[in-house]
Protein backbone atom coordinates (compact mmCIF):
# COMPACT_ATOMS: atom_id res chain seq x y z
CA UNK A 1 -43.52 -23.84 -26.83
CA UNK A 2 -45.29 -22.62 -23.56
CA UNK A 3 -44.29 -25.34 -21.85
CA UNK A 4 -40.16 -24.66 -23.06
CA UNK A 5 -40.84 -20.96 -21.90
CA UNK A 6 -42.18 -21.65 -18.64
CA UNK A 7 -39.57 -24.23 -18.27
CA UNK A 8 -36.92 -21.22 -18.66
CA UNK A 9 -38.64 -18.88 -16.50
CA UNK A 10 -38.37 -21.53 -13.55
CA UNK A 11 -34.63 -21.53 -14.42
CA UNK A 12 -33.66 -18.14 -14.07
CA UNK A 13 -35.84 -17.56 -10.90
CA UNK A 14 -33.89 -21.15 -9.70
CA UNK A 15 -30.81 -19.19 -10.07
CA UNK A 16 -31.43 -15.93 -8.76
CA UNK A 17 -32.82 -17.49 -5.53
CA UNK A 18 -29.49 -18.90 -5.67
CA UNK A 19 -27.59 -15.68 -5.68
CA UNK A 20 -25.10 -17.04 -8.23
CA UNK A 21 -23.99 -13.65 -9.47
CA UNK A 22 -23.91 -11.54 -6.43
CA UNK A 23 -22.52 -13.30 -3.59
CA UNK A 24 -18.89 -13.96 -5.41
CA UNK A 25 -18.72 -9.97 -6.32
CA UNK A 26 -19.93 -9.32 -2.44
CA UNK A 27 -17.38 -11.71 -0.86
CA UNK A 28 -14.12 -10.94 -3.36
CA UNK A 29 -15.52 -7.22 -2.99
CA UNK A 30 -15.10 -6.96 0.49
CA UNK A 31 -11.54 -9.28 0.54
CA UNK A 32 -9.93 -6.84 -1.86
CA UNK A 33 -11.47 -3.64 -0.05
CA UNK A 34 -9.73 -5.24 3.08
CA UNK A 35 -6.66 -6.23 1.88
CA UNK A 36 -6.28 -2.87 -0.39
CA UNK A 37 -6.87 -1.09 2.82
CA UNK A 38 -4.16 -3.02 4.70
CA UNK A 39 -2.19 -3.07 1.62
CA UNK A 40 -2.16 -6.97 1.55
CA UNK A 41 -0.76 -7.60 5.15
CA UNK A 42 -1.65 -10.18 6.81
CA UNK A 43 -5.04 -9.37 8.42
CA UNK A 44 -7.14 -11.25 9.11
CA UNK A 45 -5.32 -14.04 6.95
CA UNK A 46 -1.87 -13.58 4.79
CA UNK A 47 -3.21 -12.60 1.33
CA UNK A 48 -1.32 -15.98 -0.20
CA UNK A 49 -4.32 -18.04 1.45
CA UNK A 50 -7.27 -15.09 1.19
CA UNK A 51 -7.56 -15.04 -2.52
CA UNK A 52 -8.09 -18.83 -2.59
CA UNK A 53 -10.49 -18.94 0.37
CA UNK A 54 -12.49 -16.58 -1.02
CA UNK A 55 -13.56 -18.97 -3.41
CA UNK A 56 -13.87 -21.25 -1.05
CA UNK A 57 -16.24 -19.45 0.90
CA UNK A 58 -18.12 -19.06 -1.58
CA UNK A 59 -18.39 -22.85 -2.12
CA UNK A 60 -19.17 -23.13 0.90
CA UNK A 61 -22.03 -20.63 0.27
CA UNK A 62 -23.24 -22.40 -2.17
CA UNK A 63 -23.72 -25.65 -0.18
CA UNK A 64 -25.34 -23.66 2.49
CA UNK A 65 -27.70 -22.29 -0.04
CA UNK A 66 -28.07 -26.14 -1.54
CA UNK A 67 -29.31 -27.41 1.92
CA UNK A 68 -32.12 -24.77 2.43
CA UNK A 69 -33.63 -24.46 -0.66
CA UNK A 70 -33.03 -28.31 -2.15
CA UNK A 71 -31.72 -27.41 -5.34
CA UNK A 72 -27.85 -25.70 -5.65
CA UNK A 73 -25.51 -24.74 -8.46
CA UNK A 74 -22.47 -26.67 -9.52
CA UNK A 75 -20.07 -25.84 -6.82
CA UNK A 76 -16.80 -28.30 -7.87
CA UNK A 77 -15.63 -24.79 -10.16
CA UNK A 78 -15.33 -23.11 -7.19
CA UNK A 79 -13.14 -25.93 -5.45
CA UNK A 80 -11.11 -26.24 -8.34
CA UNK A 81 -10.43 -22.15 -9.04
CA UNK A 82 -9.87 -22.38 -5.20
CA UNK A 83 -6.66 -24.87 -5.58
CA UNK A 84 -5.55 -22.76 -8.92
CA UNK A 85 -5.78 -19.96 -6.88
CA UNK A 86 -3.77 -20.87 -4.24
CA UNK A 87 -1.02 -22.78 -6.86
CA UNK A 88 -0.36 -19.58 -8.49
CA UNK A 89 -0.28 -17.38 -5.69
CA UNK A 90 2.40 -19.73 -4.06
CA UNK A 91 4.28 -19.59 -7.66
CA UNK A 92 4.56 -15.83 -7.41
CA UNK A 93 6.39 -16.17 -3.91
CA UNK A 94 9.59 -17.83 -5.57
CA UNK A 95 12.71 -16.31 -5.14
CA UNK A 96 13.17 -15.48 -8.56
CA UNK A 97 9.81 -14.00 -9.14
CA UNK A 98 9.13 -12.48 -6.02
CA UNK A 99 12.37 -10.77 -6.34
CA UNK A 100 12.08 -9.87 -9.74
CA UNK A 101 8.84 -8.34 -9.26
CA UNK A 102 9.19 -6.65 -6.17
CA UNK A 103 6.45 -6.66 -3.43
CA UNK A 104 4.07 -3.80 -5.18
CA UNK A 105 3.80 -5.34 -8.47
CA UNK A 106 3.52 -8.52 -6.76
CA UNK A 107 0.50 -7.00 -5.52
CA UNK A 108 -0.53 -6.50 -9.02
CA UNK A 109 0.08 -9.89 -10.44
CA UNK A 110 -2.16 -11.22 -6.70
CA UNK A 111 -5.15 -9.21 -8.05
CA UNK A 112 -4.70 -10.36 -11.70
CA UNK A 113 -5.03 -13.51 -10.43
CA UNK A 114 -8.32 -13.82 -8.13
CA UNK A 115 -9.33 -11.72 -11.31
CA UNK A 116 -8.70 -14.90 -13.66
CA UNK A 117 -10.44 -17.13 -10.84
CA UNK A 118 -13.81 -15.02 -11.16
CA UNK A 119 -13.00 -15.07 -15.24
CA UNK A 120 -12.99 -18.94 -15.33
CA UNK A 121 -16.29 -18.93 -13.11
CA UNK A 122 -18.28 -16.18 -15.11
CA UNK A 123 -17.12 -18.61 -18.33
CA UNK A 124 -17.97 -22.06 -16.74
CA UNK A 125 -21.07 -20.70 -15.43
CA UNK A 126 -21.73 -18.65 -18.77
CA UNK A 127 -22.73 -15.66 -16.55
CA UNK A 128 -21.60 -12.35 -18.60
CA UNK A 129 -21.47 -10.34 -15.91
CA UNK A 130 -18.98 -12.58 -13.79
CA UNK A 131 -16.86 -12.89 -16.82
CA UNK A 132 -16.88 -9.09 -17.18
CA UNK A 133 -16.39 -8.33 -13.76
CA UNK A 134 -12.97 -10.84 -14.01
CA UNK A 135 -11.83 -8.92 -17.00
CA UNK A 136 -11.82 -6.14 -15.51
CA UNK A 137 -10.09 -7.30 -12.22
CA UNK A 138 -7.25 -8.64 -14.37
CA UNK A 139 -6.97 -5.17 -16.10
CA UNK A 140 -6.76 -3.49 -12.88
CA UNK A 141 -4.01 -6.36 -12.22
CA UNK A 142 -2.12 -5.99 -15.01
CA UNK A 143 -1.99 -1.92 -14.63
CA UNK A 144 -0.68 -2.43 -11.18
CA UNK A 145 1.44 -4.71 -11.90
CA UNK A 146 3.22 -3.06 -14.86
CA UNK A 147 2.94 0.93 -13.68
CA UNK A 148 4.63 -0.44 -9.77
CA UNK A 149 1.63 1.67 -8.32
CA UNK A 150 3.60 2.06 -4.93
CA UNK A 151 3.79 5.19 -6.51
CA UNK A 152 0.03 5.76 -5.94
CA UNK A 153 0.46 4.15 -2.04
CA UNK A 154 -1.42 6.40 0.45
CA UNK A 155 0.56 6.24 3.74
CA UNK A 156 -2.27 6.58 6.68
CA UNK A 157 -0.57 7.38 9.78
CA UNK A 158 -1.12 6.01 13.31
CA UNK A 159 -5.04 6.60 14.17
CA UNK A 160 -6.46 5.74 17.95
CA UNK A 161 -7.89 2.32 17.02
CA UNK A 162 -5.60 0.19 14.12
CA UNK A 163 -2.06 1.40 12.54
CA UNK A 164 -2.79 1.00 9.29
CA UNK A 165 0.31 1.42 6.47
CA UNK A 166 0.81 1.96 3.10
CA UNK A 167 -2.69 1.58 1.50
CA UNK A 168 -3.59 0.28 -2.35
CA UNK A 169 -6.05 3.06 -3.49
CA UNK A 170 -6.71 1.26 -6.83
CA UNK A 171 -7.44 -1.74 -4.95
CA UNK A 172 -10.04 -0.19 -2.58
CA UNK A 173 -11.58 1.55 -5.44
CA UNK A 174 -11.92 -2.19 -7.12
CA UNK A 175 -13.57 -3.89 -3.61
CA UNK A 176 -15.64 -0.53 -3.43
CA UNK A 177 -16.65 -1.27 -6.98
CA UNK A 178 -16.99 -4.72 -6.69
CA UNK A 179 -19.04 -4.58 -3.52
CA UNK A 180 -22.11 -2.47 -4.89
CA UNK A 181 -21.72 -4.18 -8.12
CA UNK A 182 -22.62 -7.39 -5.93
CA UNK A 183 -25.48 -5.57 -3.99
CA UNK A 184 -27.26 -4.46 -7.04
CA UNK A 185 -26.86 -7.32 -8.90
CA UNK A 186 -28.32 -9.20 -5.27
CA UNK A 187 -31.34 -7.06 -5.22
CA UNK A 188 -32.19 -7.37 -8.63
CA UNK A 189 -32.04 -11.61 -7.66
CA UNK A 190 -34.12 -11.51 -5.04
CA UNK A 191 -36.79 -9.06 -7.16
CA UNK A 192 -36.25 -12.16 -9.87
CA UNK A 193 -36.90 -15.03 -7.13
């Protein structure tokens, strides 16, 4: 019995060295506070590829992590969200859908799906946290995506360094979220490791 518990203790410090749960909320955190702050132009990347590279970024992560310390996480999820990512994002630029939606609950349906990504990972990883943190990107999704929030759309005008347009306050307010969800969940890793 000892043996089992000590056995599970070196598992969950194994995994918070690995920074399993933090690093996907820090790195979709900051890709939806950028895009919801350019209001999903294309900057640095058009948003069609950013949601899926995300993901793979963080596989890539992962492997980086993997080399240094020896031992890694399962990292094919990631690959594979990655590619359903992408698929469905290209789906939702169809004539008939793209036209049907319109561009700001487009926006919407974009962010309910990197939200379904980060579900499937918190579920294939059996990580609560993940799975809730997906949830509640796909209700933030779906509520853009039915209420056409270009309602909500901040216009920021012309400043000295960037020209910045219509801006997705829910969607900033998500990243934000997201973001120091994914630092405290990274210190509290690295006090576990």
């Amino acid at each position: 019995m000892a043996m089992e518990t000590d056995l599970n203790e070196l598992r969950r410090r194994t995994r918070a060295a690995q920074h399993g749960g933090s690093l996907p909320l820090l790195v979709i955190g900051v890709v939806f506070l950028n895009y919801g702050i350019v209001a999903f132009v294309g900057q640095p990347v058009e948003w069609r590829y950013a949601g899926a590279l995300a993901f793979i970024v963080l596989w890539a992560l992962g492997k980086a992590n993997e080399n240094t310390a020896g031992v890694g996480a399962p990292r094919g999820d990631y690959l594979a969200i990655a590619a359903g990512v992408f698929a469905t994002t290209q789906l939702t630029l169809m004539d008939p859908i793209n036209r049907w939606l319109g561009f700001s609950r487009l926006q919407g349906v974009w962010v309910l799906i990197v939200g379904a990504g980060l579900l499937t990972l918190g579920l294939s990883r059996r990580d609560w946290r993940l799975s809730t943190w997906g949830t509640a990107t796909i209700a933030v999704g779906l509520g853009l995506a039915i209420t056409n929030y270009s309602h909500w759309a901040v216009f920021s005008r012309r400043g000295n360094m960037v020209i910045v347009g219509h801006q997705s306050p829910p969607v900033v307010l998500l990243g934000l979220a997201m973001t120091i969800g994914g630092i405290i969940t990274y210190e509290r890793e690295r006090r576990l490791a």
